[in-house]
Protein backbone atom coordinates (compact mmCIF):
# COMPACT_ATOMS: atom_id res chain seq x y z
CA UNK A 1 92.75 79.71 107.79
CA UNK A 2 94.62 82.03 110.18
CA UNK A 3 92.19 84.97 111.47
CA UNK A 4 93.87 87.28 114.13
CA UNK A 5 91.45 88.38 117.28
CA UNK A 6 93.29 91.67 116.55
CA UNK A 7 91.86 91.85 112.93
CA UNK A 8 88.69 90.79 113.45
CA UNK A 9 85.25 92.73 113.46
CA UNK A 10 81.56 91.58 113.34
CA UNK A 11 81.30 90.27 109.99
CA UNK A 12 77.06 90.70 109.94
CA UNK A 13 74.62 92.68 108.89
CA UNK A 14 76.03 96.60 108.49
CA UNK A 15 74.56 98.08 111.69
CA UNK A 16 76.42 101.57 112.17
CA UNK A 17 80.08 99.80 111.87
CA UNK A 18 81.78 98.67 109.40
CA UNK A 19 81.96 94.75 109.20
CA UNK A 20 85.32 94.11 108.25
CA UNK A 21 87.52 90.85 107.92
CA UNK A 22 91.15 91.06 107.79
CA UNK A 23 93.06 88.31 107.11
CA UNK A 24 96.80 87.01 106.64
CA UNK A 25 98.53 83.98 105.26
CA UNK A 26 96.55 81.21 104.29
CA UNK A 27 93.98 83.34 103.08
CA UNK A 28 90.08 82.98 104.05
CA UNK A 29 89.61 82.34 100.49
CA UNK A 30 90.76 78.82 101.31
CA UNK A 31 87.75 78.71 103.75
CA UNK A 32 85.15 80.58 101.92
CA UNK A 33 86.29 80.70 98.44
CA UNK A 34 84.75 84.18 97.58
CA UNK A 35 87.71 86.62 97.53
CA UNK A 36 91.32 86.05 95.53
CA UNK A 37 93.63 83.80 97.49
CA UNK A 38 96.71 85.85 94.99
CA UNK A 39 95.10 89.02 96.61
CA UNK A 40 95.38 88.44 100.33
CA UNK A 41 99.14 87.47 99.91
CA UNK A 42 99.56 91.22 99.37
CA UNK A 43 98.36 91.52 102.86
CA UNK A 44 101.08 94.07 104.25
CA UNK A 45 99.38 95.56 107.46
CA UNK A 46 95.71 95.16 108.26
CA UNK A 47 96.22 97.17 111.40
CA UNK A 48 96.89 100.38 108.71
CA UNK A 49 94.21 99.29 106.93
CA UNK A 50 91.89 99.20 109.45
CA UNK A 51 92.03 102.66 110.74
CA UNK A 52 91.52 104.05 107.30
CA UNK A 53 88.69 106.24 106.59
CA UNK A 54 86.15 103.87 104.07
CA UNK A 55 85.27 105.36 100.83
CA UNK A 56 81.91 106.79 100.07
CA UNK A 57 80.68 103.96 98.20
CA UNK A 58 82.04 101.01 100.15
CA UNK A 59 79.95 102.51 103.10
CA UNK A 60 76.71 102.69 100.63
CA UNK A 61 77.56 98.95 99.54
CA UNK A 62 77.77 97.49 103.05
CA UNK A 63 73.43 98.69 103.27
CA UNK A 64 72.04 95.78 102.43
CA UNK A 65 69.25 97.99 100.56
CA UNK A 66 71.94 98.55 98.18
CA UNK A 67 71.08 95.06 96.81
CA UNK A 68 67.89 93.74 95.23
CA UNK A 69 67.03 91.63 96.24
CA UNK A 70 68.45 92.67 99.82
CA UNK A 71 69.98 89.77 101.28
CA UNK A 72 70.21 89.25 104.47
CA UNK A 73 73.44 90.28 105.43
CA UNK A 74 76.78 92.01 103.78
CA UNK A 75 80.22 91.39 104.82
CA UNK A 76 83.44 93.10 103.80
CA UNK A 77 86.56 91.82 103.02
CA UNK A 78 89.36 94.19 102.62
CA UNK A 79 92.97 93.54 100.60
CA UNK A 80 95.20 95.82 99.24
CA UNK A 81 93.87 95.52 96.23
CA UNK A 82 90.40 94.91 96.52
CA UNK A 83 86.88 95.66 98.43
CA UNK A 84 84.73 92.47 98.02
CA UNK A 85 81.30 92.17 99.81
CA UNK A 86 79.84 89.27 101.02
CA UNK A 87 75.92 88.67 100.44
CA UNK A 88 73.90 85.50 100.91
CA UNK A 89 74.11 84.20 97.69
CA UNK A 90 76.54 86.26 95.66
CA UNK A 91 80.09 88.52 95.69
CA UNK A 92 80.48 91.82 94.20
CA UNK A 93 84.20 92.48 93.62
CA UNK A 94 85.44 96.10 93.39
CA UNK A 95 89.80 97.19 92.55
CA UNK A 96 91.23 99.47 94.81
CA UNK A 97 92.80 102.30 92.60
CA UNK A 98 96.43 101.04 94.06
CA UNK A 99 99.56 100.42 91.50
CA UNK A 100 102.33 98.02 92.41
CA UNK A 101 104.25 98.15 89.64
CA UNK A 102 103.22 94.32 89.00
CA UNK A 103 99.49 95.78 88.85
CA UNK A 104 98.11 99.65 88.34
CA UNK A 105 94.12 99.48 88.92
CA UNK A 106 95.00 104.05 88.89
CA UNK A 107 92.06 105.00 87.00
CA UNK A 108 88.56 104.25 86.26
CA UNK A 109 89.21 102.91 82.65
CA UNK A 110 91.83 100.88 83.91
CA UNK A 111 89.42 99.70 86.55
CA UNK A 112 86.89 98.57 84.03
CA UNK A 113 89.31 96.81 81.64
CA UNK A 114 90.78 94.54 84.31
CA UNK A 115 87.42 93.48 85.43
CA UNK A 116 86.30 93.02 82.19
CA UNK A 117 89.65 90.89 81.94
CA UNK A 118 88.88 89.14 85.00
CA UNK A 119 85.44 87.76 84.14
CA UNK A 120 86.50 86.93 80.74
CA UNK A 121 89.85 84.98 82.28
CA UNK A 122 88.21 83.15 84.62
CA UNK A 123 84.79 81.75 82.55
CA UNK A 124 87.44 80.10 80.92
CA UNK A 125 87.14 77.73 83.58
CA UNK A 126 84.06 78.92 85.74
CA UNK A 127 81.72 80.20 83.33
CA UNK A 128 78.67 79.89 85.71
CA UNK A 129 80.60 81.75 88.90
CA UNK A 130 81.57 84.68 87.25
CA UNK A 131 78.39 86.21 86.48
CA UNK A 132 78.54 90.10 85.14
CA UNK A 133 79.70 93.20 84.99
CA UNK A 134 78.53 96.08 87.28
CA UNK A 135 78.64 99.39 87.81
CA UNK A 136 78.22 101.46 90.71
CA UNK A 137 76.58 105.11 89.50
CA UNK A 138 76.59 108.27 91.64
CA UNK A 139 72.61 109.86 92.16
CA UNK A 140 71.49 112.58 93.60
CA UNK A 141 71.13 110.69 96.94
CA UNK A 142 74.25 108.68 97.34
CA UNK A 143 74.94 105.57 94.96
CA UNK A 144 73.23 103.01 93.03
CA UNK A 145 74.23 99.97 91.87
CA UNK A 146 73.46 98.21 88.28
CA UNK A 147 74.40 96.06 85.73
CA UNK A 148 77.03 98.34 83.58
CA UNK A 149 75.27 97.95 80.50
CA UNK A 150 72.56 99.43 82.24
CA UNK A 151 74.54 102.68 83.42
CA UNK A 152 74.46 105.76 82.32
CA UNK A 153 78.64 105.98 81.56
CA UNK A 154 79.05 109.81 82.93
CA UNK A 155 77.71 108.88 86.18
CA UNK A 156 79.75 105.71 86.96
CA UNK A 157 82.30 106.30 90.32
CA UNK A 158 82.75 102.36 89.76
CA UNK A 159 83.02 99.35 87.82
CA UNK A 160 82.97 95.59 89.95
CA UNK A 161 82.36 92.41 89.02
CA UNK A 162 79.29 90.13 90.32
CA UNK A 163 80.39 86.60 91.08
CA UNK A 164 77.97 83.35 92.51
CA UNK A 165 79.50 82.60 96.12
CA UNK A 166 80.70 79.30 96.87
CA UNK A 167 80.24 76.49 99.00
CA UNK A 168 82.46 77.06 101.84
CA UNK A 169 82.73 73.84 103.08
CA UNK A 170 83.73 71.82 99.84
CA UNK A 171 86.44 75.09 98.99
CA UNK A 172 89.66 72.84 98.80
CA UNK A 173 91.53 74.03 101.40
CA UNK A 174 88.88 72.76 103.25
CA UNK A 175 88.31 69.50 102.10
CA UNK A 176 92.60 68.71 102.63
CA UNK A 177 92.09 69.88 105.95
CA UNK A 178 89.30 67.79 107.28
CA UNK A 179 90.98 64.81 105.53
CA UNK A 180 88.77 64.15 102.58
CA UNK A 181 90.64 64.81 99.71
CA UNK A 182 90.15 61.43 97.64
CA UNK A 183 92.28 60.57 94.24
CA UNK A 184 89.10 60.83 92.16
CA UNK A 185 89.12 64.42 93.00
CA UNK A 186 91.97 64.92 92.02
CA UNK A 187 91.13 62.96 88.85
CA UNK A 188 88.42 65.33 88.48
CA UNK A 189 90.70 68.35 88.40
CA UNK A 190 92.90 66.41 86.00
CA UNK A 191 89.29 66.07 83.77
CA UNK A 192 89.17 69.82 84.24
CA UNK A 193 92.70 70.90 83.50
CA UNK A 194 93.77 68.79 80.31
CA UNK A 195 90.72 70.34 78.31
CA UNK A 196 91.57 73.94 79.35
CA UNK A 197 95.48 73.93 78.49
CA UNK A 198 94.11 72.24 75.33
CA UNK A 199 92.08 74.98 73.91
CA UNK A 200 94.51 78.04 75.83
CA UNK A 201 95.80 80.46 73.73
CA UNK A 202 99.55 79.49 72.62
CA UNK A 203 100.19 81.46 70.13
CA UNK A 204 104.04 83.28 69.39
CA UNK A 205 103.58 86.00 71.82
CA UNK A 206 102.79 83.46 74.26
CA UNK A 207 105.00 80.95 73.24
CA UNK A 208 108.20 83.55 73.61
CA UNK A 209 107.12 83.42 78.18
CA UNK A 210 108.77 79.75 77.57
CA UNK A 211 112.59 81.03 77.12
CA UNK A 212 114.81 80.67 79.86
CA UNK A 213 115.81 84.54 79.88
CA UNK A 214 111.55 85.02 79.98
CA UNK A 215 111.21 82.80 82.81
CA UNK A 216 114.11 84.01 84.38
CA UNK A 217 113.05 87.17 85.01
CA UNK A 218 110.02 85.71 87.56
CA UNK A 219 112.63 83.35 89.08
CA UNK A 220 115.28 86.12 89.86
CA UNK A 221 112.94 88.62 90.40
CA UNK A 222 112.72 86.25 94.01
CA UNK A 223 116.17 86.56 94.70
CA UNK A 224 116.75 90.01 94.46
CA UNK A 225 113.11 90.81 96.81
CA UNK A 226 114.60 88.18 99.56
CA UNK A 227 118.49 88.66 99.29
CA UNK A 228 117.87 91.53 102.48
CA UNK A 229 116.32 88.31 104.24
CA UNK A 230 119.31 86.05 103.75
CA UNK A 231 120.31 85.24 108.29
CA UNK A 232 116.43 85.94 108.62
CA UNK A 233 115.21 82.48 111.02
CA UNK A 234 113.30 81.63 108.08
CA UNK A 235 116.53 81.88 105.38
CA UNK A 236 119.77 80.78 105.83
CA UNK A 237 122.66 81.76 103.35
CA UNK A 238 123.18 78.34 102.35
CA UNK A 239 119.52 77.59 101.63
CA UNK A 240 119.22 80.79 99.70
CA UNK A 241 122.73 80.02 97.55
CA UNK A 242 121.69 76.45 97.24
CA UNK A 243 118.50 77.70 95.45
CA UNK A 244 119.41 80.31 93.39
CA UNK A 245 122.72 77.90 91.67
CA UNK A 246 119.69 75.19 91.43
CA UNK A 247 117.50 77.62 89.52
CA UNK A 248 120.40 79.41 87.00
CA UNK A 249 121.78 76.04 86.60
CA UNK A 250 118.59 75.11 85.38
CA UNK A 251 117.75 78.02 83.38
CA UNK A 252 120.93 76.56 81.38
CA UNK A 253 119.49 74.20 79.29
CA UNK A 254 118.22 75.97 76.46
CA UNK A 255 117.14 72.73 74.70
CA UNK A 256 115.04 71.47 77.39
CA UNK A 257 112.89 74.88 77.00
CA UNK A 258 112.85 74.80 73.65
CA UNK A 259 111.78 71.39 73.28
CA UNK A 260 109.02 72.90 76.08
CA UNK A 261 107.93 75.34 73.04
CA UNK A 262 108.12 73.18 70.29
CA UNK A 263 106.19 70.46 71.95
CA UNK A 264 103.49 73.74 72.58
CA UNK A 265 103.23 73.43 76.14
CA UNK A 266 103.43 77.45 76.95
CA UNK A 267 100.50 78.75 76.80
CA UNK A 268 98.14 81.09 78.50
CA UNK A 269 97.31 79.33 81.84
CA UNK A 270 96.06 80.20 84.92
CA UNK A 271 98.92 81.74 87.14
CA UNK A 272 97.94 80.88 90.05
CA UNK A 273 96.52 76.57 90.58
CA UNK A 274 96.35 75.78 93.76
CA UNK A 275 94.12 74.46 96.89
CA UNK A 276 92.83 78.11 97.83
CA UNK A 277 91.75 78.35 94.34
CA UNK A 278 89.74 75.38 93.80
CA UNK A 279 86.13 74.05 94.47
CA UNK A 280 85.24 70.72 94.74
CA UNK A 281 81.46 71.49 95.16
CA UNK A 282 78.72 69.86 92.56
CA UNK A 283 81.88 69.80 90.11
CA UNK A 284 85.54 71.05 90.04
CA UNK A 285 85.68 75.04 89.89
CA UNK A 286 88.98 76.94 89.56
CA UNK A 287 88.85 80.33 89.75
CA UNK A 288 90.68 83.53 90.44
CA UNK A 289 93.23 83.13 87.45
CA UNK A 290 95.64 86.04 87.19
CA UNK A 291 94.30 88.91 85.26
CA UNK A 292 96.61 91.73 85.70
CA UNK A 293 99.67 91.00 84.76
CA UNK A 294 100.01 88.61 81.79
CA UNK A 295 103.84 87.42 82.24
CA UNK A 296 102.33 85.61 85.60
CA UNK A 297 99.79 83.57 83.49
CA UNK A 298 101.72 83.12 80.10
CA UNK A 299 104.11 80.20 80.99
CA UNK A 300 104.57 76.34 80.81
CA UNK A 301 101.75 74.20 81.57
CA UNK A 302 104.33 72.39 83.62
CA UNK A 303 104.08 75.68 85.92
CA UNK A 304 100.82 75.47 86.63
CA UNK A 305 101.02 72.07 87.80
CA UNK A 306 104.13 72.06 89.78
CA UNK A 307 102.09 74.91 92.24
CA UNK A 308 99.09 72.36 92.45
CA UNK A 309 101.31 69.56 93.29
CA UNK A 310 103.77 72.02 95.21
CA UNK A 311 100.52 72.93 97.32
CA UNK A 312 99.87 69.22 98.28
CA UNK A 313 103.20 68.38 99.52
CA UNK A 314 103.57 71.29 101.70
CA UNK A 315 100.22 69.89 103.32
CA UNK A 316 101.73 66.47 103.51
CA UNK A 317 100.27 65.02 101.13
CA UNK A 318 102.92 63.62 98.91
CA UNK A 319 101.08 60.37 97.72
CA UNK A 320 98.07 62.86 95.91
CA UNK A 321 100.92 64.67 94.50
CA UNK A 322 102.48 62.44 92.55
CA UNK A 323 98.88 61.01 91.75
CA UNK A 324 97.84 64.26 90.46
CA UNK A 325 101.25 64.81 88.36
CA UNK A 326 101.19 61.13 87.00
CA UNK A 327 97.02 61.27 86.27
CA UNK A 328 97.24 64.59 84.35
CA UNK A 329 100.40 63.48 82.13
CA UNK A 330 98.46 60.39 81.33
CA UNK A 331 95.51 62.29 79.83
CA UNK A 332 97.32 65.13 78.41
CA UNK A 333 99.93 62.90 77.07
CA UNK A 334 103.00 65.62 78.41
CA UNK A 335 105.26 63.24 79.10
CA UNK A 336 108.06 66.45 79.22
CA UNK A 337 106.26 68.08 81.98
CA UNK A 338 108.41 65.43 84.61
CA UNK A 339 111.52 66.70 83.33
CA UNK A 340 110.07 70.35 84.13
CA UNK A 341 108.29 69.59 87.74
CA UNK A 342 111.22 70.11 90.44
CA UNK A 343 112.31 73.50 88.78
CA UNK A 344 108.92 74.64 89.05
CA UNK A 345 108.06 73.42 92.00
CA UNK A 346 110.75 75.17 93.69
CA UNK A 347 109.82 78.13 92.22
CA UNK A 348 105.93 77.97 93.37
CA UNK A 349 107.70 77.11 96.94
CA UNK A 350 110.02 79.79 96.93
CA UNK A 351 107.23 81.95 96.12
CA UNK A 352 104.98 81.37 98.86
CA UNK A 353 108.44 81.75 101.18
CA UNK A 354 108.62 85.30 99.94
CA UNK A 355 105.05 86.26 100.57
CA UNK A 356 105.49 85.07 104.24
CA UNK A 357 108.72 86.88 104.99
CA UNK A 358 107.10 89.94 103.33
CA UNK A 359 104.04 89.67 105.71
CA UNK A 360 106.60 88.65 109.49
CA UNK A 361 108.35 91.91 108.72
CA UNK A 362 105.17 93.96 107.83
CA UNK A 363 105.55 97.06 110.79
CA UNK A 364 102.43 96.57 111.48
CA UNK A 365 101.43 93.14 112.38
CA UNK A 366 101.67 91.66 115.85
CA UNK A 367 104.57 89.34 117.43
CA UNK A 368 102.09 86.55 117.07
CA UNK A 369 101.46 86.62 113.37
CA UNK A 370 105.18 87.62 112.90
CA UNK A 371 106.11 83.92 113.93
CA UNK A 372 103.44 82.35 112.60
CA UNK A 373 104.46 83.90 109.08
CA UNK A 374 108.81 82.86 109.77
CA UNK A 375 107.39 79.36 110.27
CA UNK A 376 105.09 79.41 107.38
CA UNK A 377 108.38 80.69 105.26
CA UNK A 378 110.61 78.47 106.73
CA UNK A 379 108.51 75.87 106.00
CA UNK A 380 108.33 77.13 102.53
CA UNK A 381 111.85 77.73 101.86
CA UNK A 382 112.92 74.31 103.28
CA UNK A 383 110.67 72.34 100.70
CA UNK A 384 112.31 74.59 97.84
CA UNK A 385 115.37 73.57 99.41
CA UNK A 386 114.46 69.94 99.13
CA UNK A 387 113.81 70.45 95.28
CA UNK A 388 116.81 71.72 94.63
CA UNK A 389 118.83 68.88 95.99
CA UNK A 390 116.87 66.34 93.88
């Protein structure tokens, strides 16, 4: 985890200041597990973010009061897209009325749906984390917060989502970086995984996210966000070319992605599998699937698993990569997912390149975080690089 002094505030009890936590690339989720890894990559200036004025209700839900029962502390974490507060035993999860383009949380209604979407999503996999839905209702005082089926719907200012809050020391970030990351974990996620793609949803409006000219539209959606990067430290011209003929070469073989659709392997995954996203507490929890935006979750199973195993070579951990790749094709029985893996992968890695250059030339952020984030992308791009010269 990479917390800036600069972007750090007491993160206690609510005692007459805020208690915020900004954070940048590798998000805190990896450390604590109780905010959206996906969300803090759309980190783009916590120093803005920081001097704005805090709504009404995010002051009221920082009291612990506002609880029952009160806990002993609340903590706030702030992302562009989120408020999500931090009490002793659970997390209440509340949208930010933003819209991307990728995402529009604009309205109430559109508020409610997507959290509605988000705890249905992610019980898929961790039914007992993602506990209910709530609803924050204006009074005659200030605020009060309920279940939503309890709420009187022409009072409601907000909808959130309640979620159980994890252990932070077994999140898997964690666990990779204090060296115990074992193969039977990662036989445990396989135990996990090859049930869930089993019984996902692969129907034909699913099935169509496995074209090339569907998948292409992620993969040069990349290119045309980092072409103004190409001489950047991070991105040379020939790393960027070498990648982009790799990928529309690849997006050439119209059999190979149709055999990927006959065989039924596109189906409606999680979007976003990897080691910020995982638990490996009393069993295997993976959460924070992609809920607002479905052409990020409907896709190849192969995908999915190329990020995971993307995620553990970047951290040098290359043996447990191929482990997890080889473990999950012998229980699932894909034996087409190999042919899939380095096209993927370089995708995932590409990806997380992006997100770093996006954050290093953020106005905002500091000279320190700037490098850190032209490393991180370098890094990034550099292992894309390597699986496009396979």
């Amino acid at each position: 985890m990479t917390v800036y002094a600069d972007q750090q505030f007491t993160a206690g009890a609510y005692s007459g200041r805020v208690a915020n936590l900004f954070t940048d690339i590798p998000s805190i989720a990896e450390a604590l597990g109780f905010y959206s890894a996906r969300e803090a990559k759309l980190y783009n200036g916590s120093l803005a973010m920081q001097n704005q004025e805090l709504p009404g209700f995010v002051t009221y839900l920082l009291q612990p009061t506002a609880y029952t029962p009160a806990p002993a502390a609340v903590k706030l974490i702030q992302t562009h897209i989120s408020y999500v507060f931090i009490t002793d035993d659970h997390v209440y999860k509340f949208k930010k009325p933003v819209d991307f383009g990728f995402l529009d949380f604009t309205t109430l209604p559109k508020r409610q749906h997507f959290c509605q979407q988000e705890l249905i999503l992610n019980r898929r996999l961790c039914p007992t984390i993602y506990l209910d839905l709530v609803a924050l209702s204006k009074t005659e005082t200030g605020f009060m917060l309920s279940g939503a089926a309890a709420a009187d719907p022409k009072h409601i200012a907000e909808y959130g989502i309640r979620m159980k809050r994890m252990p932070e020391e077994q999140m898997m970030a964690n666990v990779i970086r204090s060296g115990r990351l074992i193969p039977e974990m990662i036989d445990a996620i396989c135990d996990v995984l090859v049930p869930f793609y089993a019984k996902a949803d692969g129907g034909a409006d699913i099935r169509k996210f496995g074209r090339p000219e569907k998948v292409g539209i992620n993969i040069f959606e990349n290119f045309s966000q980092t072409e103004a990067f190409i001489g950047n430290p991070s991105l040379s011209k020939e790393q960027f070319d070498r990648i982009k003929n790799f990928s529309t070469l690849f997006l050439q073989q119209d059999k190979l992605f149709a055999a990927r659709i006959e065989a039924g392997r596109i189906r409606d995954c999680h979007g976003d599998l990897y080691s910020a996203n995982i638990c490996l507490a009393d069993q295997v929890y993976i959460f924070d699937c992609i809920e607002f935006n479905e052409r990020f979750r409907y896709c190849d199973v192969a995908s999915d698993i190329a990020f995971l195993a993307m995620d553990l070579d970047f951290h040098g951990l290359a043996g447990l990569s191929q482990h997890f790749v080889k473990r999950f094709i012998e229980k699932s029985g894909d034996t087409g997912l190999q042919k899939m893996l380095d096209f993927y992968k370089c995708y995932r890695a590409y990806v997380r390149g992006k997100i770093n250059l996006f954050t290093a030339s953020a106005p905002e952020v500091d000279q320190e975080t700037k490098l850190q984030c032209q490393e991180m992308a370098g890094k990034y791009f550099r292992l894309a690089e390597r699986y496009a010269s396979k």
